[in-house]
N, C-alpha and C. Protein backbone atom coordinates (compact mmCIF):
# COMPACT_ATOMS: atom_id res chain seq x y z
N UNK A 1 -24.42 6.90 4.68
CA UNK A 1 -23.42 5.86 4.61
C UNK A 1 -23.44 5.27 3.21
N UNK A 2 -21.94 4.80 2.62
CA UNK A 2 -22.08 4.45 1.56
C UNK A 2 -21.61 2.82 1.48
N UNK A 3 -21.63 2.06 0.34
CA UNK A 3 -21.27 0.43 0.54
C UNK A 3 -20.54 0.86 -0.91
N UNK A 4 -19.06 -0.07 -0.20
CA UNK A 4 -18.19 -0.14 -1.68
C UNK A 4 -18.06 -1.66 -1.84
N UNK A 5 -18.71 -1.81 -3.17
CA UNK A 5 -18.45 -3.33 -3.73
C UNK A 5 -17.24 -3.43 -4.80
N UNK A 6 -16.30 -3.97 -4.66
CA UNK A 6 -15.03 -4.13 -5.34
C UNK A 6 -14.29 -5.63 -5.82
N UNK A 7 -14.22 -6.10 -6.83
CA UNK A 7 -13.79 -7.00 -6.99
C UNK A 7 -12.36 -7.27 -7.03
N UNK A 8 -12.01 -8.21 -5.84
CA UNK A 8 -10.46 -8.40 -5.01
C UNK A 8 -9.67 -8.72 -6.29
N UNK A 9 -8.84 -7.54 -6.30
CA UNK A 9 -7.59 -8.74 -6.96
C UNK A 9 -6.42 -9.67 -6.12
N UNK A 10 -6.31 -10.75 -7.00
CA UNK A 10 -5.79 -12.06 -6.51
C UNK A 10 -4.70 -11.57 -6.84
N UNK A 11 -4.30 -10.88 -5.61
CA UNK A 11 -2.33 -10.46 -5.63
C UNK A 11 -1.48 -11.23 -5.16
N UNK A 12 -0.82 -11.03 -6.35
CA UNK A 12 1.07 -11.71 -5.71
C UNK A 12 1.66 -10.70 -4.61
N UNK A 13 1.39 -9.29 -4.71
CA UNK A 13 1.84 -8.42 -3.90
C UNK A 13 1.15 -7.58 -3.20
N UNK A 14 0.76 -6.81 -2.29
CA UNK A 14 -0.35 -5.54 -2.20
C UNK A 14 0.66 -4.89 -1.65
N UNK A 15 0.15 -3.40 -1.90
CA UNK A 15 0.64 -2.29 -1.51
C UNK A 15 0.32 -0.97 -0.69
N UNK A 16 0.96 -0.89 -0.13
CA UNK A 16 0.67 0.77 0.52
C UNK A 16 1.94 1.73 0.10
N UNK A 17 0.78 3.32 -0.45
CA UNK A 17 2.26 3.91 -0.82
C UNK A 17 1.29 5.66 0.14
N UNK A 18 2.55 6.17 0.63
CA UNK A 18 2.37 7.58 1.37
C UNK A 18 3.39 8.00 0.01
N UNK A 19 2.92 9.13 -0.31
CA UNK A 19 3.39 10.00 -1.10
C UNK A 19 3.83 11.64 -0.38
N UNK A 20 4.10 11.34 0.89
CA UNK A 20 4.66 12.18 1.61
C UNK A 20 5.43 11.28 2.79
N UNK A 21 6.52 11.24 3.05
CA UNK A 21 6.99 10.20 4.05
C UNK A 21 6.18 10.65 5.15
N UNK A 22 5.56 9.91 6.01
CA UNK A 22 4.90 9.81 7.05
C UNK A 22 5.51 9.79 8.59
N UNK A 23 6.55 9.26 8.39
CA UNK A 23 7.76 9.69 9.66
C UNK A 23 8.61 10.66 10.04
N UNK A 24 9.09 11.62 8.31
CA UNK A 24 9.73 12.76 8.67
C UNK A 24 8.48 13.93 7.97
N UNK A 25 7.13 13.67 7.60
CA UNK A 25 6.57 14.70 7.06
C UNK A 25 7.24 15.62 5.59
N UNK A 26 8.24 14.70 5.08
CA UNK A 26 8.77 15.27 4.40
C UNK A 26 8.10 14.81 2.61
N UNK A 27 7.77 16.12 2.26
CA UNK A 27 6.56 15.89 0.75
C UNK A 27 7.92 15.25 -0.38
N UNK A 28 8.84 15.65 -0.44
CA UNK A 28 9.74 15.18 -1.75
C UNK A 28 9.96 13.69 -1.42
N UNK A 29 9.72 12.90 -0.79
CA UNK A 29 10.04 11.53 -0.42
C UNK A 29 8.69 10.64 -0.29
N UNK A 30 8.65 9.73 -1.06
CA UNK A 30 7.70 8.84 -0.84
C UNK A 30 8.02 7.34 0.08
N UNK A 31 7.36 7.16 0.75
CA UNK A 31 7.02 6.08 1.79
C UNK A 31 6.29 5.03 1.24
N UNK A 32 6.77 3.57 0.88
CA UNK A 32 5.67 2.31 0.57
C UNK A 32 6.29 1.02 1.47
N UNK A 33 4.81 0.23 1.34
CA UNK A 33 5.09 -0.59 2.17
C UNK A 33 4.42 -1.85 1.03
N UNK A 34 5.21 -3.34 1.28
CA UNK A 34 4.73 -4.28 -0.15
C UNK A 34 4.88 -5.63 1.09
N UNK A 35 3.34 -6.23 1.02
CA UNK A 35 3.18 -7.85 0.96
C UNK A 35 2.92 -8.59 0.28
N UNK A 36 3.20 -9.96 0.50
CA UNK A 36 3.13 -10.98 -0.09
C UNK A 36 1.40 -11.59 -0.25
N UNK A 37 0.47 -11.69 -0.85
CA UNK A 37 -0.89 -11.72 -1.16
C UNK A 37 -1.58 -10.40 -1.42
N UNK A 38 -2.99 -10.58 -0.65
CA UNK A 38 -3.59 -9.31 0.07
C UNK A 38 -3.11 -8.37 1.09
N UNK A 39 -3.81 -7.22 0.55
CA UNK A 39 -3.50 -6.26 1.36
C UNK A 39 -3.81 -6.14 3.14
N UNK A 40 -4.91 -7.04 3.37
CA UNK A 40 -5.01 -7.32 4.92
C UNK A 40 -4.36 -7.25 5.83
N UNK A 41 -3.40 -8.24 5.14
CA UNK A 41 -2.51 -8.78 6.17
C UNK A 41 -1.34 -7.19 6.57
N UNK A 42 -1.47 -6.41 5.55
CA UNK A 42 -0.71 -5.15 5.60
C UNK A 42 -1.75 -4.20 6.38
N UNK A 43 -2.72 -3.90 5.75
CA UNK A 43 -3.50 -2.19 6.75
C UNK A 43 -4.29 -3.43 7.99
N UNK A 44 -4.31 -4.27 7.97
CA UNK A 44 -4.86 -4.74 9.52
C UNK A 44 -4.05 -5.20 10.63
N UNK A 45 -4.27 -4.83 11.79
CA UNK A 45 -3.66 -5.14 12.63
C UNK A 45 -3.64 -6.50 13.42
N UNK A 46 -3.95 -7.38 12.54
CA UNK A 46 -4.46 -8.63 13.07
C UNK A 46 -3.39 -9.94 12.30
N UNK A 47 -2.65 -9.10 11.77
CA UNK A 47 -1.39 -9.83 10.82
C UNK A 47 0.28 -9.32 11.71
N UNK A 48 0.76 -9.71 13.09
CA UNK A 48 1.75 -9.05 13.25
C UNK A 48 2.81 -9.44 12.28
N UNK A 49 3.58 -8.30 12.37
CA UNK A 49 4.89 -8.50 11.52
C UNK A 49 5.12 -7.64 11.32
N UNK A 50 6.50 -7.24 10.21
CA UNK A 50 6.84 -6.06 9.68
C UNK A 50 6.28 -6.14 7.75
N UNK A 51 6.46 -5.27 6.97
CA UNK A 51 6.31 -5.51 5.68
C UNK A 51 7.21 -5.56 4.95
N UNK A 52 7.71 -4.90 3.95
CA UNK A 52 8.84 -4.71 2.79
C UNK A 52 8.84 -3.41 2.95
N UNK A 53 9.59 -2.64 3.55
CA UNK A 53 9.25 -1.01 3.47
C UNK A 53 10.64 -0.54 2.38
N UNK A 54 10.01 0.54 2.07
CA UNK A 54 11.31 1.64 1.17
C UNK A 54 10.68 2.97 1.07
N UNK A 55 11.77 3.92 1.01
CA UNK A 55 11.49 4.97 0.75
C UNK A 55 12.56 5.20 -0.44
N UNK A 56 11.41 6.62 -1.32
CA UNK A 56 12.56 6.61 -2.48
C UNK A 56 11.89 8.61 -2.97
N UNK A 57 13.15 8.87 -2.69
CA UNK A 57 12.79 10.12 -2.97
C UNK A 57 12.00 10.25 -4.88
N UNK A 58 11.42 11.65 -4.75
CA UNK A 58 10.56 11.84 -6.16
C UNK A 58 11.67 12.95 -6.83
N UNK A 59 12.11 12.19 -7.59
CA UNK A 59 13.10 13.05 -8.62
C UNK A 59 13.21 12.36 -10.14
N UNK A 60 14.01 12.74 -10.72
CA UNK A 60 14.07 12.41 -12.12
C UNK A 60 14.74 10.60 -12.03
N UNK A 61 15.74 10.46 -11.33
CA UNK A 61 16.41 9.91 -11.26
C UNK A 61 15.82 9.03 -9.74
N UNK A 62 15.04 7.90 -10.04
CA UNK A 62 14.19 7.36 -9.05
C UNK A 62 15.66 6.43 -8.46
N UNK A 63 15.59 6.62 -7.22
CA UNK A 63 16.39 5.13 -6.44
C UNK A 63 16.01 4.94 -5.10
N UNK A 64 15.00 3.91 -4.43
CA UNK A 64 14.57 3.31 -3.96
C UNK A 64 15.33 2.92 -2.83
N UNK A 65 14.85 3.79 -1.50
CA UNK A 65 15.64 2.59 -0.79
C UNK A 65 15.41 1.47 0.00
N UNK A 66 15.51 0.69 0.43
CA UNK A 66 15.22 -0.60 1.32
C UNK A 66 15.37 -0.25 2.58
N UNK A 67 14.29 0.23 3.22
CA UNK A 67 14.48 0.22 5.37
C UNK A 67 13.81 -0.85 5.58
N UNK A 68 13.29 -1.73 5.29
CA UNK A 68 13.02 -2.99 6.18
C UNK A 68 12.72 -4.20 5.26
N UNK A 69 12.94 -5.13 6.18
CA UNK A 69 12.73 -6.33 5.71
C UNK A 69 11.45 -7.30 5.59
N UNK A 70 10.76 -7.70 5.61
CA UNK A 70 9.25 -8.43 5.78
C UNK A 70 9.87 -9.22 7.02
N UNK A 71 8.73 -9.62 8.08
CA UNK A 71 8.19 -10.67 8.48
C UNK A 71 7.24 -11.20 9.28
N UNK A 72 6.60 -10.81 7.95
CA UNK A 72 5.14 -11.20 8.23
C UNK A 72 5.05 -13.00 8.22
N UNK A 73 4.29 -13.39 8.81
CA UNK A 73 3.93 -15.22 8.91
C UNK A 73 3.16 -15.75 7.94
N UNK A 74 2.21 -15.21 7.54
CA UNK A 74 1.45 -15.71 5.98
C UNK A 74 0.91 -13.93 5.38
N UNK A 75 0.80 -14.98 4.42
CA UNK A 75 -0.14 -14.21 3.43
C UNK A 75 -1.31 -14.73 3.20
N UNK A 76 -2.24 -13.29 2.34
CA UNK A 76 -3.90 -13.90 2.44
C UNK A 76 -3.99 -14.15 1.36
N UNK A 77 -4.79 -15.87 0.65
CA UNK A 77 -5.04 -15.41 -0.55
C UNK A 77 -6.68 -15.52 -1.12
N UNK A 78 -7.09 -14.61 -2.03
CA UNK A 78 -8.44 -14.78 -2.26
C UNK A 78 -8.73 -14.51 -3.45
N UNK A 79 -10.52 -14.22 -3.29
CA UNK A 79 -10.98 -13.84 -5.00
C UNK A 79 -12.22 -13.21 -4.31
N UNK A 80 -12.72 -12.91 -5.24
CA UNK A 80 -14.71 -13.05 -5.31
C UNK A 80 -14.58 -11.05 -5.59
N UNK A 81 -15.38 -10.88 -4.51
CA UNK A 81 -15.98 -9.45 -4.12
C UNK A 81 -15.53 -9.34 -2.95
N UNK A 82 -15.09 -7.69 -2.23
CA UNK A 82 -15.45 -7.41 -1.17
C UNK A 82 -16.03 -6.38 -1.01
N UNK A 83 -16.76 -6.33 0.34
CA UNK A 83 -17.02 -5.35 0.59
C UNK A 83 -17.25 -4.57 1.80
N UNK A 84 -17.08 -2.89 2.01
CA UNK A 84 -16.64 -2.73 2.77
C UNK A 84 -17.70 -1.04 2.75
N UNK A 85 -17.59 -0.50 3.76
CA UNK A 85 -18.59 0.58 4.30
C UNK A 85 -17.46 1.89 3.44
N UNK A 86 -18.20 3.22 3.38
CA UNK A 86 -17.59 4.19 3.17
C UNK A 86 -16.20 4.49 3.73
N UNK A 87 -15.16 4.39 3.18
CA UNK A 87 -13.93 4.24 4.21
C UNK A 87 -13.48 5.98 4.67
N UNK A 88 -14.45 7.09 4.06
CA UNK A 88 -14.12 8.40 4.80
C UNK A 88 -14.77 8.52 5.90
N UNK A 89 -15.60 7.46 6.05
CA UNK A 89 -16.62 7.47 7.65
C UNK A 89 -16.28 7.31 8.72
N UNK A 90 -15.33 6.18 8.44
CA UNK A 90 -14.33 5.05 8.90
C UNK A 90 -13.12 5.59 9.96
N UNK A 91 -12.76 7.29 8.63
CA UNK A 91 -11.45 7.87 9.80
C UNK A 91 -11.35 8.88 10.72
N UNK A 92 -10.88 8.56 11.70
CA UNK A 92 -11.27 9.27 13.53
C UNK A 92 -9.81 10.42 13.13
N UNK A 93 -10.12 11.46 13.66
CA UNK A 93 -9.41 12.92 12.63
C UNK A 93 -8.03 12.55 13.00
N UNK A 94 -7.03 12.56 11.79
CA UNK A 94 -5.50 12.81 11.68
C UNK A 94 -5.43 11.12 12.06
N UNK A 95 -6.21 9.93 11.93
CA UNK A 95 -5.85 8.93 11.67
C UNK A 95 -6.39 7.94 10.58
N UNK A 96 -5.96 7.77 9.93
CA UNK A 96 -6.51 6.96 8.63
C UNK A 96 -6.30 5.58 9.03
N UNK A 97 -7.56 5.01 8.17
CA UNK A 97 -7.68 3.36 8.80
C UNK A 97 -8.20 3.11 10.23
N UNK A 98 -9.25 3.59 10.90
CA UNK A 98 -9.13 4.02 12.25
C UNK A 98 -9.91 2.13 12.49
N UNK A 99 -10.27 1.65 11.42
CA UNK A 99 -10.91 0.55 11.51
C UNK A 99 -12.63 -0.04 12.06
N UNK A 100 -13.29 1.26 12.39
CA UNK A 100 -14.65 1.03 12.45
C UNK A 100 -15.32 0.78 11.66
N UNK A 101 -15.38 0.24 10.60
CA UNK A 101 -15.98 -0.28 10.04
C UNK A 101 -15.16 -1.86 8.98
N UNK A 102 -15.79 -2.75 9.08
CA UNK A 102 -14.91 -4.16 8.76
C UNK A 102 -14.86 -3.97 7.04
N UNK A 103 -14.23 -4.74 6.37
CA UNK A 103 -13.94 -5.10 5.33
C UNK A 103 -14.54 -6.33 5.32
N UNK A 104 -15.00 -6.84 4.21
CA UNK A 104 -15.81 -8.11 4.06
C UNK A 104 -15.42 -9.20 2.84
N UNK A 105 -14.58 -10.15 2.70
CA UNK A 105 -14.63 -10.30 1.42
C UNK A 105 -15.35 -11.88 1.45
N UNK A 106 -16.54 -11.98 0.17
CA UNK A 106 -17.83 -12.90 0.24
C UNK A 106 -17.52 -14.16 0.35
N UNK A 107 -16.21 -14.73 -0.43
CA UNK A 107 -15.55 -15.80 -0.18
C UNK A 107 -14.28 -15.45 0.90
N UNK A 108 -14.50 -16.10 1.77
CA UNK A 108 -13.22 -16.08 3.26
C UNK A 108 -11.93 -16.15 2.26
N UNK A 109 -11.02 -15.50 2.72
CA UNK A 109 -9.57 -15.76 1.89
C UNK A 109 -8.85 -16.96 3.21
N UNK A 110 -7.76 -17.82 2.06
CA UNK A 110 -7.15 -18.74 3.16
C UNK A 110 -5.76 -18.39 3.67
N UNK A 111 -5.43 -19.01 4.53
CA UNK A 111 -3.60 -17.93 5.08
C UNK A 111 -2.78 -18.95 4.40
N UNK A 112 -1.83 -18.67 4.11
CA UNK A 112 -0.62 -19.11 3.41
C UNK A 112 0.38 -18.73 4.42
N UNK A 113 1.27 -20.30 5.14
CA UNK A 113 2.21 -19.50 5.34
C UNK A 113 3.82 -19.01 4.14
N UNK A 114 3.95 -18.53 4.70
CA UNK A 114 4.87 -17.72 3.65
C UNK A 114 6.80 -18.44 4.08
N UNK A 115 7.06 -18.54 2.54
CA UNK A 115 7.95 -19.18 2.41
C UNK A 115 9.06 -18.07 1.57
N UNK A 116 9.26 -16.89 2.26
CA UNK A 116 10.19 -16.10 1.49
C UNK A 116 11.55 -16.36 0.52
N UNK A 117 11.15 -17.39 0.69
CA UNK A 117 13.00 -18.04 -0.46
C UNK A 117 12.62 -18.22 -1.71
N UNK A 118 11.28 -18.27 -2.29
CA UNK A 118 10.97 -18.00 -3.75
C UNK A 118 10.89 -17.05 -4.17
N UNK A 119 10.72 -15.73 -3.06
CA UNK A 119 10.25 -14.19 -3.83
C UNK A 119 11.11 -13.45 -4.28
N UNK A 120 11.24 -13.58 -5.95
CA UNK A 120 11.65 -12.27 -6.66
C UNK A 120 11.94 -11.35 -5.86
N UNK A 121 10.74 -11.12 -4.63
CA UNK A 121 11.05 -9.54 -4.59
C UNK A 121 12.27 -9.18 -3.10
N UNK A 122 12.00 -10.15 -3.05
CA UNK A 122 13.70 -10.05 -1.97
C UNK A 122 14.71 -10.38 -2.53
N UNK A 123 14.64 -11.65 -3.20
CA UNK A 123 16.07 -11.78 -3.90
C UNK A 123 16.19 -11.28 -4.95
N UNK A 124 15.88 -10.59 -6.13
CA UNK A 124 16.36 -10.55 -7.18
C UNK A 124 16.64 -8.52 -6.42
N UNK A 125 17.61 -8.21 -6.54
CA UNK A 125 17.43 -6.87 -6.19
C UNK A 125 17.42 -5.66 -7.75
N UNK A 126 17.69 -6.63 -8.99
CA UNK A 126 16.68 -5.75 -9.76
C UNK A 126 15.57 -5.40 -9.75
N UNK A 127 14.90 -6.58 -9.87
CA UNK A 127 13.43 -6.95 -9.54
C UNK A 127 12.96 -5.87 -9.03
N UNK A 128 13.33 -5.98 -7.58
CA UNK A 128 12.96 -5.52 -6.25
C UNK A 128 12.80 -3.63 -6.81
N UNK A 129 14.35 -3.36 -7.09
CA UNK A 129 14.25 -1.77 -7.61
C UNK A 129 13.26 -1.41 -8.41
N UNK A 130 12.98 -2.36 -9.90
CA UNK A 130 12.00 -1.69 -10.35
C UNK A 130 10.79 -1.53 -10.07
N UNK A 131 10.22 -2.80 -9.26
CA UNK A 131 9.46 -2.77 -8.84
C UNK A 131 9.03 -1.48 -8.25
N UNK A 132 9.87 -1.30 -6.93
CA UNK A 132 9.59 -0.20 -6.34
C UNK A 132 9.86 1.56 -7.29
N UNK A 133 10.23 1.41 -8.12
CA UNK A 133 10.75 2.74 -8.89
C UNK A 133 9.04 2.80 -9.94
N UNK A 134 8.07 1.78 -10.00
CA UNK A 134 7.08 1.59 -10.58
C UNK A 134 5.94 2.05 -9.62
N UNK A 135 5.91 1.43 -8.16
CA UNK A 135 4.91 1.99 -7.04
C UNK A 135 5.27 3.44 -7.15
N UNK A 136 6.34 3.84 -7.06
CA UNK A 136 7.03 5.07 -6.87
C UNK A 136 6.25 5.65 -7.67
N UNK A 137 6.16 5.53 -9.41
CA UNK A 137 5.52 6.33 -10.33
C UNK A 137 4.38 6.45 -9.96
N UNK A 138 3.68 5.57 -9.97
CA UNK A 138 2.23 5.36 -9.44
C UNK A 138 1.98 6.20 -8.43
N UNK A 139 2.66 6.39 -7.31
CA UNK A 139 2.63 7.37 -6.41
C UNK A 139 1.98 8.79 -6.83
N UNK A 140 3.40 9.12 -7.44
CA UNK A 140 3.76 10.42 -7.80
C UNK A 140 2.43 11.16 -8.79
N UNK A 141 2.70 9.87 -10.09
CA UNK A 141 1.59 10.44 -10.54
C UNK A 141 -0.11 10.50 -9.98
N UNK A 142 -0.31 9.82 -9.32
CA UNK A 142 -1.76 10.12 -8.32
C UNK A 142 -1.75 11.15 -7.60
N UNK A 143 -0.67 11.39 -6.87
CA UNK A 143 -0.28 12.80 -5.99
C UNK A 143 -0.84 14.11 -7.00
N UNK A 144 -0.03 14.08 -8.46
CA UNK A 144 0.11 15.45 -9.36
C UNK A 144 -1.70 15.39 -9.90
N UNK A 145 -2.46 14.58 -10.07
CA UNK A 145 -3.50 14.21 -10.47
C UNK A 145 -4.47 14.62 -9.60
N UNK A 146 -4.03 14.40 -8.30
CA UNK A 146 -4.78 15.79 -6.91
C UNK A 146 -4.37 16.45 -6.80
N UNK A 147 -4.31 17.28 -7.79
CA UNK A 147 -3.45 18.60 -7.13
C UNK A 147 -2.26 18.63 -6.04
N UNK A 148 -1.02 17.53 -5.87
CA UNK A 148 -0.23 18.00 -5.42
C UNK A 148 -0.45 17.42 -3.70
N UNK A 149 -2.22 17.03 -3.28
CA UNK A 149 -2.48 16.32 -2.48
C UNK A 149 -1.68 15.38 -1.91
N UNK A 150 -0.99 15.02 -1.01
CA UNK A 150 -0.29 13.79 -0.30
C UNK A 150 -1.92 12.93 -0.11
N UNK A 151 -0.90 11.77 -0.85
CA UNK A 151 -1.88 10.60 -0.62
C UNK A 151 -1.56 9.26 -0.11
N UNK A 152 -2.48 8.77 0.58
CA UNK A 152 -2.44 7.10 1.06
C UNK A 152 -3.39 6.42 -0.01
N UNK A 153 -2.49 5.90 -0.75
CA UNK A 153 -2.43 4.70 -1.51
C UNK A 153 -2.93 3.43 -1.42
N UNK A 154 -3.61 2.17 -1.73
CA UNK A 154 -3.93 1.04 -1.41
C UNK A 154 -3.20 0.33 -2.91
N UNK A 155 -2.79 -0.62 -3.00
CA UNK A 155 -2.66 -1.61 -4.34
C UNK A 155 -2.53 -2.79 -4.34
N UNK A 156 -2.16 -3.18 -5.33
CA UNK A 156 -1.96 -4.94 -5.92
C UNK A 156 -1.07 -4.95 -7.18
N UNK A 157 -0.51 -5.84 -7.12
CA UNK A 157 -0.29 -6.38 -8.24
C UNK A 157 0.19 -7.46 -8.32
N UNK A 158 -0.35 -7.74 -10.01
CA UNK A 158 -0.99 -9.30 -10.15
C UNK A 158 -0.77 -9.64 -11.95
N UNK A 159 0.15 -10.35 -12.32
CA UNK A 159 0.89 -10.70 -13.52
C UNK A 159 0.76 -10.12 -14.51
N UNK A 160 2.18 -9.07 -13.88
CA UNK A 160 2.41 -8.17 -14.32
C UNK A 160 1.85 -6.62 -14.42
N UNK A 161 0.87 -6.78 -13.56
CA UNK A 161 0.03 -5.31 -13.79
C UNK A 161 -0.23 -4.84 -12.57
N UNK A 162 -0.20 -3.92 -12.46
CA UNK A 162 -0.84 -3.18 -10.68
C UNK A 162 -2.18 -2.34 -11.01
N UNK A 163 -2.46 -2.54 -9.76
CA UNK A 163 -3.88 -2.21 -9.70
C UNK A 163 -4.01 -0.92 -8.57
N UNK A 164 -4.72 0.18 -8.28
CA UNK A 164 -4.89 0.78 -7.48
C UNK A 164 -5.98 0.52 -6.78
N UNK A 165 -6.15 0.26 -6.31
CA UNK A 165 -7.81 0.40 -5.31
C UNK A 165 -8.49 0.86 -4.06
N UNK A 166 -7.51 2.05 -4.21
CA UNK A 166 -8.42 2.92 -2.99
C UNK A 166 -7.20 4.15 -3.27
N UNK A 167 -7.62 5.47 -2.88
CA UNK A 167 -6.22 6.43 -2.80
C UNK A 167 -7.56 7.43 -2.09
N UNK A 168 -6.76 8.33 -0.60
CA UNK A 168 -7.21 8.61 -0.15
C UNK A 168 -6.42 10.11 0.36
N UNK A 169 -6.73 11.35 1.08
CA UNK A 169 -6.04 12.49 1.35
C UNK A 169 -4.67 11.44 2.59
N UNK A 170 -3.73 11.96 2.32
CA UNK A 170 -2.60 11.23 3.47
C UNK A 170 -3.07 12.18 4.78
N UNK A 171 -3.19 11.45 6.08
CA UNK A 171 -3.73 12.30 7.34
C UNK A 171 -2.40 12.79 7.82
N UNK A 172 -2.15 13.48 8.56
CA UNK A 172 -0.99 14.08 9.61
C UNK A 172 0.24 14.72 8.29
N UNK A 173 -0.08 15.25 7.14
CA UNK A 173 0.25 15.78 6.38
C UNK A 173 0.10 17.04 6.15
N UNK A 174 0.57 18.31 5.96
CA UNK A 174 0.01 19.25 5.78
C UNK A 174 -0.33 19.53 4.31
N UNK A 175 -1.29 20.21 3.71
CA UNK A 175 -1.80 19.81 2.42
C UNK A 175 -0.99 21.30 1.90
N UNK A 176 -0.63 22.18 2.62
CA UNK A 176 -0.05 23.35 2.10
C UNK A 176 1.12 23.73 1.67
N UNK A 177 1.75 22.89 2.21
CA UNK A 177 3.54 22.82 2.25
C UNK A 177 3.63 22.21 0.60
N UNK A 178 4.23 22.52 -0.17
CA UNK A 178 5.24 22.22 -1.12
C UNK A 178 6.72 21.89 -1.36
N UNK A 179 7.10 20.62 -1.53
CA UNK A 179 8.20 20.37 -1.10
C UNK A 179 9.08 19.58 -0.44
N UNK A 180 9.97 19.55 0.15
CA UNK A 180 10.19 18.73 1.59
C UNK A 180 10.62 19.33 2.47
C-alpha cells in the first residue's frame, strides 16, 4: 500500500476530464465535468447534484459543447495537505473511484453555499468556451503523452492556472481502438 501526500489547491474550479467520452465509448470526443471549489464535491458521492458537463470533440478546430448545467448546493473550500491511500488499490475492475479508501484533507474544508450569479463560467459564454477548449488541451495532450491511453483526469484551477493532480487509465474503455 502506498500514501499520497499532496498539497490541495485552493480552486475556483475542479475538474474531471475522460478523454474518451464515457457514455458513447467514443475515443475522438472528450467528456469533462467542472465545479465550483474542490474537486469532492464532484468525484464524491456525498455532494448531490449535477456539475458543468461538456463534451468537445478532439480536432484542430476545438468547439465545446454544453450538455448540462450545474446544480450542485455548495462548494468545498480548503488548503493545507491531503491525503489519501494508493488510488490504483482503491479500483474494483472496470470501475474507477470505487471509493474504498477515504481522502483526507488535514485541515477540514468548509461548504460554501453556492451563489451561481457571479460565475464567469456560466455567464460569460466566452469565458466558459475557452475555458473548456483549455481542459480540452490538457486532455488531449495527457492522452498523446500515454501513448494514446484514454484517461480519467482530476484538476483545478486557480488564478489563472490549472493544475492536474491525478490522471489515471479511463476504465470501461478499450485501450485498443483508435479513433471513434
Amino acid at each position: 500500500m502506498a500514501v499520497l501526500i499532496q498539497q490541495v489547491v485552493e480552486a475556483e474550479y475542479a475538474f474531471v476530464i475522460h478523454t474518451a467520452n464515457p457514455f458513447t465509448g467514443a475515443r475522438d470526443e472528450l467528456y469533462g465535468e467542472v465545479v465550483l471549489g474542490l474537486g469532492e464535491t464532484l468525484c464524491s458521492g456525498n455532494y448531490p447534484g449535477r456539475a458543468l458537463g461538456f463534451i468537445c470533440r478532439k480536432s484542430k478546430t476545438l468547439q465545446p459543447r454544453l450538455v448540462s448545467y450545474p446544480s450542485k448546493g455548495v462548494a468545498l473550500r480548503g488548503k493545507g495537505l491531503i491525503v489519501r491511500s494508493d488510488s490504483n488499490g482503491e479500483d474494483l475492475e472496470e470501475y474507477a473511484g470505487a471509493g474504498l479508501y477515504d481522502s483526507v484533507l488535514l485541515e477540514p474544508p468548509h461548504e460554501e453555499l453556492l451563489d451561481y450569479t457571479e460565475s464567469p463560467l456560466l455567464w460569460d459564454e466566452q469565458y466558459r468556451k475557452e475555458f473548456f477548449k483549455k481542459i480540452t488541451k490538457i486532455g488531449i495532450e495527457i492522452e498523446k503523452a500515454l501513448d494514446g491511453c484514454p484517461q480519467d483526469i482530476e484538476g483545478a484551477f486557480q488564478n489563472g492556472e490549472y493544475y492536474v493532480v491525478q490522471t489515471r487509465p479511463q476504465v470501461g474503455i478499450s485501450t485498443t481502438l483508435k479513433g471513434g
